[in-house]
PDB file of N, CA and C in Angstrom:
ATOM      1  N   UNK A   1     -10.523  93.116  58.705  1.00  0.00           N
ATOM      2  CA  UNK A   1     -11.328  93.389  59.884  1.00  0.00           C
ATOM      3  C   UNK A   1     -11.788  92.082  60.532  1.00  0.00           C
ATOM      4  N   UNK A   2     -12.400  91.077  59.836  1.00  0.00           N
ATOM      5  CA  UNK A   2     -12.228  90.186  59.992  1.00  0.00           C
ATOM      6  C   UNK A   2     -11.355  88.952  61.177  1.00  0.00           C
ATOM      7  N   UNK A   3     -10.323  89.290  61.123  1.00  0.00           N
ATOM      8  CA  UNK A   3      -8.823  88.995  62.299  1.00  0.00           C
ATOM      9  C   UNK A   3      -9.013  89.253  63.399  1.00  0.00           C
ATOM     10  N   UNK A   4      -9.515  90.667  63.595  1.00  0.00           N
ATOM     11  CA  UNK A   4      -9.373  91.637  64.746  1.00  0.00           C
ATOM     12  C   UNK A   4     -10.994  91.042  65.407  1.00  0.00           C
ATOM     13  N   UNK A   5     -11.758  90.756  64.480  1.00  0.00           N
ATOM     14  CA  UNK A   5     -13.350  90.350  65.492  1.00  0.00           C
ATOM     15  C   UNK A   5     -13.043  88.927  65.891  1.00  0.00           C
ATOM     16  N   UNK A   6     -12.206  88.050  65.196  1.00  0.00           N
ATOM     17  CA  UNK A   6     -11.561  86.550  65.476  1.00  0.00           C
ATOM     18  C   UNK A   6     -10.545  86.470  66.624  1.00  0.00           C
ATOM     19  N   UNK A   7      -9.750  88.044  66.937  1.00  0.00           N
ATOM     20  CA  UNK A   7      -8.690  87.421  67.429  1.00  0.00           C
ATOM     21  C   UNK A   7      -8.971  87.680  69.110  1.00  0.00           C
ATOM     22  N   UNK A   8      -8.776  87.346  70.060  1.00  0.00           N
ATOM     23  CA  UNK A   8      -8.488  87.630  71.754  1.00  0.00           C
ATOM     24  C   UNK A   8      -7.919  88.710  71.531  1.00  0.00           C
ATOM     25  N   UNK A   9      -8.102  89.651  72.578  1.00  0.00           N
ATOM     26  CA  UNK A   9      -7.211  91.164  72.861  1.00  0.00           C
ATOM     27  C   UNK A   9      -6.185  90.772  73.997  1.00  0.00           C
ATOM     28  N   UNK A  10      -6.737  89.517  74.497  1.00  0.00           N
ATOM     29  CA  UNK A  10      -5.385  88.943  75.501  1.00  0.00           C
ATOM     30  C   UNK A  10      -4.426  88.409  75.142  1.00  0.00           C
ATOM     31  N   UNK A  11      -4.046  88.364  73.768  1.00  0.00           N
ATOM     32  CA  UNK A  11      -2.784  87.526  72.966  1.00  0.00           C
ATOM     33  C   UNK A  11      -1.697  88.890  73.102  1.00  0.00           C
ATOM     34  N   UNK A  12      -0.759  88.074  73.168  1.00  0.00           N
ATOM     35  CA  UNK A  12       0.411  88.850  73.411  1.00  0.00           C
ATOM     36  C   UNK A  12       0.603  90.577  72.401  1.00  0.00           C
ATOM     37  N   UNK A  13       0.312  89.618  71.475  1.00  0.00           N
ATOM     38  CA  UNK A  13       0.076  90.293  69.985  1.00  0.00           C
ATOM     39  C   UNK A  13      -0.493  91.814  69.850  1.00  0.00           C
ATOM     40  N   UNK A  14      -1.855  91.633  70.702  1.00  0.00           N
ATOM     41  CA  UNK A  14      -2.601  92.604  70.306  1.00  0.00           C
ATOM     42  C   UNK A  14      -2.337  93.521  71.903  1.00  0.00           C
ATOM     43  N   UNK A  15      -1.573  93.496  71.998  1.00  0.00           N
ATOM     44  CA  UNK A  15      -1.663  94.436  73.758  1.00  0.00           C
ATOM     45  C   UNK A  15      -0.963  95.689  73.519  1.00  0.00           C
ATOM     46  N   UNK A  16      -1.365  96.587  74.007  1.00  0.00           N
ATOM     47  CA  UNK A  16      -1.121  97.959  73.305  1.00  0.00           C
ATOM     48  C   UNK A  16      -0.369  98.494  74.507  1.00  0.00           C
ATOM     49  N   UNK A  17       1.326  99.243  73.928  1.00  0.00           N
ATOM     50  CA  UNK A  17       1.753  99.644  75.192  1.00  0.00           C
ATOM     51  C   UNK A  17       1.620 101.591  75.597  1.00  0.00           C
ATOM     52  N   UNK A  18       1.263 102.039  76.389  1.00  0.00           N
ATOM     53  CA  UNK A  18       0.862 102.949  76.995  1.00  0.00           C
ATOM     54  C   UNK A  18       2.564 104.026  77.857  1.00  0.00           C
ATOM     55  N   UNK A  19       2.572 105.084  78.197  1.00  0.00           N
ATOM     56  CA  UNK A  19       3.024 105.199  78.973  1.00  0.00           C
ATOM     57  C   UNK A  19       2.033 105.614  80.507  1.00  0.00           C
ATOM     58  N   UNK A  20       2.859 106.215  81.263  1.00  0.00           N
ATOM     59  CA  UNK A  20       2.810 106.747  82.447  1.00  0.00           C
ATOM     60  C   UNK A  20       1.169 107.823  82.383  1.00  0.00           C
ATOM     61  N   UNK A  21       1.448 108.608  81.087  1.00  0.00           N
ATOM     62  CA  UNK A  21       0.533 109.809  81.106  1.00  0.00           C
ATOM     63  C   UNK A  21      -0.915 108.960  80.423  1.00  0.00           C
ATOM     64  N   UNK A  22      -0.711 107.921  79.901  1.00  0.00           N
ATOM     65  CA  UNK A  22      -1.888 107.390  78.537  1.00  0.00           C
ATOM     66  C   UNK A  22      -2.022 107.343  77.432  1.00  0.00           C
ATOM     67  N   UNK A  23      -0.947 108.162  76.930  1.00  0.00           N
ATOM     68  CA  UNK A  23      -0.187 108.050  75.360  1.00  0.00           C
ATOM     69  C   UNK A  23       0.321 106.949  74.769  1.00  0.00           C
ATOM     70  N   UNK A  24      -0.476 106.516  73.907  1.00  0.00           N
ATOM     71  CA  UNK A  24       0.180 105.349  73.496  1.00  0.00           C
ATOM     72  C   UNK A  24       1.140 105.508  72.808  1.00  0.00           C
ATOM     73  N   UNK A  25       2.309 104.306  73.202  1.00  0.00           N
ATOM     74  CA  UNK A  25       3.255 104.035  72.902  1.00  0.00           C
ATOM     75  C   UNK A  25       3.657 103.293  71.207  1.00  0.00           C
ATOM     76  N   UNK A  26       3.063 102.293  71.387  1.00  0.00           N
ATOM     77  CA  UNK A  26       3.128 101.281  70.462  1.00  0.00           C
ATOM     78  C   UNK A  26       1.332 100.471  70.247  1.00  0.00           C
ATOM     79  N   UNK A  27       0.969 100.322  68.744  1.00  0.00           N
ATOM     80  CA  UNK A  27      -0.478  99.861  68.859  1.00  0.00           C
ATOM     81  C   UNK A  27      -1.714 100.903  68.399  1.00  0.00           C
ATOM     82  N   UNK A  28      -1.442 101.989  67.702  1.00  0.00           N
ATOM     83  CA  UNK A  28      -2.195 102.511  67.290  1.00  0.00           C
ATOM     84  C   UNK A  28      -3.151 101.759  66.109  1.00  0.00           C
ATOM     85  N   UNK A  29      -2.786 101.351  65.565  1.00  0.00           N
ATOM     86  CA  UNK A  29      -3.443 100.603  64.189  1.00  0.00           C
ATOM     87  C   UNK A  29      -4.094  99.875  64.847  1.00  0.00           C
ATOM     88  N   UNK A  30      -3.758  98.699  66.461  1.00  0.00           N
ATOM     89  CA  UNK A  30      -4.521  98.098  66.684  1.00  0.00           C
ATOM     90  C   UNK A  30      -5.672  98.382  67.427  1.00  0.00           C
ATOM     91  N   UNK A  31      -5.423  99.901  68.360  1.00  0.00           N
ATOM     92  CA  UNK A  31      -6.905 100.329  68.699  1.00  0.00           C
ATOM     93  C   UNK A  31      -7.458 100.998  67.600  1.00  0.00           C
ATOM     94  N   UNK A  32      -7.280 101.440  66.643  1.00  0.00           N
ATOM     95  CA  UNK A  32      -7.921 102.042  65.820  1.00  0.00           C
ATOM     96  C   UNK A  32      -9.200 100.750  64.760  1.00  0.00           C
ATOM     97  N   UNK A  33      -8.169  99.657  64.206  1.00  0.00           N
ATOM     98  CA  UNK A  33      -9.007  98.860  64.055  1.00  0.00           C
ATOM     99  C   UNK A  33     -10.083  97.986  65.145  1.00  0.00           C
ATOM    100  N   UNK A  34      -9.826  97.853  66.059  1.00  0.00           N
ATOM    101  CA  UNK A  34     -10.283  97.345  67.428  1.00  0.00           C
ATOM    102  C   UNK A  34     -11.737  98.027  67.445  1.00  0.00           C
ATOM    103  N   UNK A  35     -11.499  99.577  67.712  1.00  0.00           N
ATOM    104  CA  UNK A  35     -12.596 100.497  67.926  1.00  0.00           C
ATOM    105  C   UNK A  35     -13.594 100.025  66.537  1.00  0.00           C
ATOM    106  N   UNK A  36     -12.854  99.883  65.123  1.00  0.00           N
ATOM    107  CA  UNK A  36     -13.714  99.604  64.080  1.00  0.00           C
ATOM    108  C   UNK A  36     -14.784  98.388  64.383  1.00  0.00           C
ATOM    109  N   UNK A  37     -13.926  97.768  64.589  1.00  0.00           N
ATOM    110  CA  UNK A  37     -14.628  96.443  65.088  1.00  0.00           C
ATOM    111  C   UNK A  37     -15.512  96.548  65.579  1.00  0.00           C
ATOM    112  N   UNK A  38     -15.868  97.219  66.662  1.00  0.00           N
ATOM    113  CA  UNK A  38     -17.145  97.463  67.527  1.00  0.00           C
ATOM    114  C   UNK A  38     -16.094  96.774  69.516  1.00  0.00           C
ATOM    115  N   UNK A  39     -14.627  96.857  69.325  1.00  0.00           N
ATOM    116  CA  UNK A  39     -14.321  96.467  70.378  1.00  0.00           C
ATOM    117  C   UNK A  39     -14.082  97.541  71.653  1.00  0.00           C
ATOM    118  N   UNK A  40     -14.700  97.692  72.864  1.00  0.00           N
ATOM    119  CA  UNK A  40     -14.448  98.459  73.499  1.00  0.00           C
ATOM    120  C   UNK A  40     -13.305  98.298  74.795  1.00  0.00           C
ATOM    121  N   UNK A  41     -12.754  97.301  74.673  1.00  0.00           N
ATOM    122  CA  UNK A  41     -11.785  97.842  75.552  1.00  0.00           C
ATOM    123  C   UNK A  41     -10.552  96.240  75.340  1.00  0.00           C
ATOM    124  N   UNK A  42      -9.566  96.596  75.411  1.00  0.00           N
ATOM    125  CA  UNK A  42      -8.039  95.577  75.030  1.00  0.00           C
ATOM    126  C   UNK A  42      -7.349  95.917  75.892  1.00  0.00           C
ATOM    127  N   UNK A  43      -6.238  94.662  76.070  1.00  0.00           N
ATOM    128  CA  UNK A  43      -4.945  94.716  77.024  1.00  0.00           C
ATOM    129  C   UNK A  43      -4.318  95.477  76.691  1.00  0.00           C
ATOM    130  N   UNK A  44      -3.798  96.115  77.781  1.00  0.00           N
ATOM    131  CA  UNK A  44      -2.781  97.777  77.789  1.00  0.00           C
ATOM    132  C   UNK A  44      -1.840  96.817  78.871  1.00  0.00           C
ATOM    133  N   UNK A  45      -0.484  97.604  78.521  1.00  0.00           N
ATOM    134  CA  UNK A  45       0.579  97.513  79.481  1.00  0.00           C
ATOM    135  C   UNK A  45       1.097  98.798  79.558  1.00  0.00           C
ATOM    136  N   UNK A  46       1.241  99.373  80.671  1.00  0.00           N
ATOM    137  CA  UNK A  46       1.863 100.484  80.988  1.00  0.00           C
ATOM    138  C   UNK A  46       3.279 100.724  81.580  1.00  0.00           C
ATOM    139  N   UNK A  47       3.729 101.296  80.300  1.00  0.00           N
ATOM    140  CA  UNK A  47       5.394 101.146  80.456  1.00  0.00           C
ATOM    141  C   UNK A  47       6.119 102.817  81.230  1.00  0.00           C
ATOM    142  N   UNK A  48       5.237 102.821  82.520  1.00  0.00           N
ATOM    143  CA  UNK A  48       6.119 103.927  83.799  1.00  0.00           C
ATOM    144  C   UNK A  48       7.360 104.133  83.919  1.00  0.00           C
ATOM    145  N   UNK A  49       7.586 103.171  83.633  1.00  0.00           N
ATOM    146  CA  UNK A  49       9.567 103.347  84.274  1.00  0.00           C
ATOM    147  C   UNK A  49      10.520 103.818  83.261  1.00  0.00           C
ATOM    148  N   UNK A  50       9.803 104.137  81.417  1.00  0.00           N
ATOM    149  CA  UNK A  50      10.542 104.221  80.956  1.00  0.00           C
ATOM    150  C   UNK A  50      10.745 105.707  80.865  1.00  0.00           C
ATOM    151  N   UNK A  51      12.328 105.862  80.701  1.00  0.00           N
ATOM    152  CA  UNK A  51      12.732 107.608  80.677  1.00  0.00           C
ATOM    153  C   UNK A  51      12.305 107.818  78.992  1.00  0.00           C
ATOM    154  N   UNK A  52      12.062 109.425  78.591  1.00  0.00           N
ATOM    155  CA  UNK A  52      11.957 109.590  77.269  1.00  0.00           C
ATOM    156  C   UNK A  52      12.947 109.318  76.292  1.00  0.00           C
ATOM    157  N   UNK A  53      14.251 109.243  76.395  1.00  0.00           N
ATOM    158  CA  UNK A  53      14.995 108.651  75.528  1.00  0.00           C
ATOM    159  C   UNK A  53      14.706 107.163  75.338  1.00  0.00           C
ATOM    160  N   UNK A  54      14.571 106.565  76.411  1.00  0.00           N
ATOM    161  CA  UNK A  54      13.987 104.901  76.140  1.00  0.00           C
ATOM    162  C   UNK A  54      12.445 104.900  75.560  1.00  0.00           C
ATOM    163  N   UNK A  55      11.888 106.130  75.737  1.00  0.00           N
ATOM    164  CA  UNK A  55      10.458 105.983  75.070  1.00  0.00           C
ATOM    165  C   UNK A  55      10.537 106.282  73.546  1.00  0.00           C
ATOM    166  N   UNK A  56      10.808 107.007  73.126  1.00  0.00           N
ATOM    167  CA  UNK A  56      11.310 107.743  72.001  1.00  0.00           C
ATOM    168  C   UNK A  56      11.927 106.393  70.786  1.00  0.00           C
ATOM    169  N   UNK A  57      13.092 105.716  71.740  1.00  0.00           N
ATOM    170  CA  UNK A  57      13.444 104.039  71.202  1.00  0.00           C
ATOM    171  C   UNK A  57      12.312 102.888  70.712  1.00  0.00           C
ATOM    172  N   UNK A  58      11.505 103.271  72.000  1.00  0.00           N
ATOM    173  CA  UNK A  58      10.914 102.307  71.697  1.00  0.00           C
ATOM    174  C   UNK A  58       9.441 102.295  70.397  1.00  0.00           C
ATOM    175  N   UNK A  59       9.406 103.717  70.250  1.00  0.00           N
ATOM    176  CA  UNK A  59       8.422 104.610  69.096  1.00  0.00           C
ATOM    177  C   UNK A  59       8.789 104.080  68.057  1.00  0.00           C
ATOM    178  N   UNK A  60      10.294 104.307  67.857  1.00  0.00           N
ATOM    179  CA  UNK A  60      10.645 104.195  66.690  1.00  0.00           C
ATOM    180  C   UNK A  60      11.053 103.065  66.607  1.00  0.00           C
ATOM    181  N   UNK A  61      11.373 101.446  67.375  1.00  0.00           N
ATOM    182  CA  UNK A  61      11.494 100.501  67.350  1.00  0.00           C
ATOM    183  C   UNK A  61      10.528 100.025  66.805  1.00  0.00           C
ATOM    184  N   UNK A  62       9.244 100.294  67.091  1.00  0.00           N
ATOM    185  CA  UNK A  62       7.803  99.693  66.619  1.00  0.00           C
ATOM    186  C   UNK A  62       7.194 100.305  65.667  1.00  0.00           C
ATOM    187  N   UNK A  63       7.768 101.133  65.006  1.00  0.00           N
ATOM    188  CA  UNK A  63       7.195 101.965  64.137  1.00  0.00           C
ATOM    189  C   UNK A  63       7.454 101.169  62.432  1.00  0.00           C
ATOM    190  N   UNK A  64       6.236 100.108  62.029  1.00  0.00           N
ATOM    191  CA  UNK A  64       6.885  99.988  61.230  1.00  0.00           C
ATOM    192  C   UNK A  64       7.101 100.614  59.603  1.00  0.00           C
ATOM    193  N   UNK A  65       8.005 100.616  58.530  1.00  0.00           N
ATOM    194  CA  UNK A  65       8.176 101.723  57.435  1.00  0.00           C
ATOM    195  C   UNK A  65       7.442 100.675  56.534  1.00  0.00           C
ATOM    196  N   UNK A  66       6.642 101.712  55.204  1.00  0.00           N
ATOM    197  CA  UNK A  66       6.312 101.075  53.863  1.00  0.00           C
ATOM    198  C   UNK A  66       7.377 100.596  53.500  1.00  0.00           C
TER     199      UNK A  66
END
């Protein structure tokens, strides 16, 4: 927890991607710890243009396994 109260929410790192509707894409762990933190609000990028087969890619691109 520690990291997350140290780190910028403007680093590339921690920017959480969104689609069109507000569903996040990619970055759950990091708003979830974020919110722990006491952080109320981080860089979002909102990825509109992508069709659901490219969204779906990109879920499971970032999804990482134990």
């Amino acid at each position: 927890m520690a990291q997350v109260a140290h780190r910028s929410w403007s680093s590339a790192g921690q920017t959480v991607l969104v689609g069109a509707d507000g569903v996040i894409i990619a970055g759950h762990a990091r708003v979830l710890a974020a919110r722990k933190a006491g952080h109320g609000r981080g860089a979002v990028i909102v990825l509109g243009h992508l069709s659901e087969t490219q969204r779906r890619a990109l879920v499971i691109a970032t999804t990482s396994w134990p």
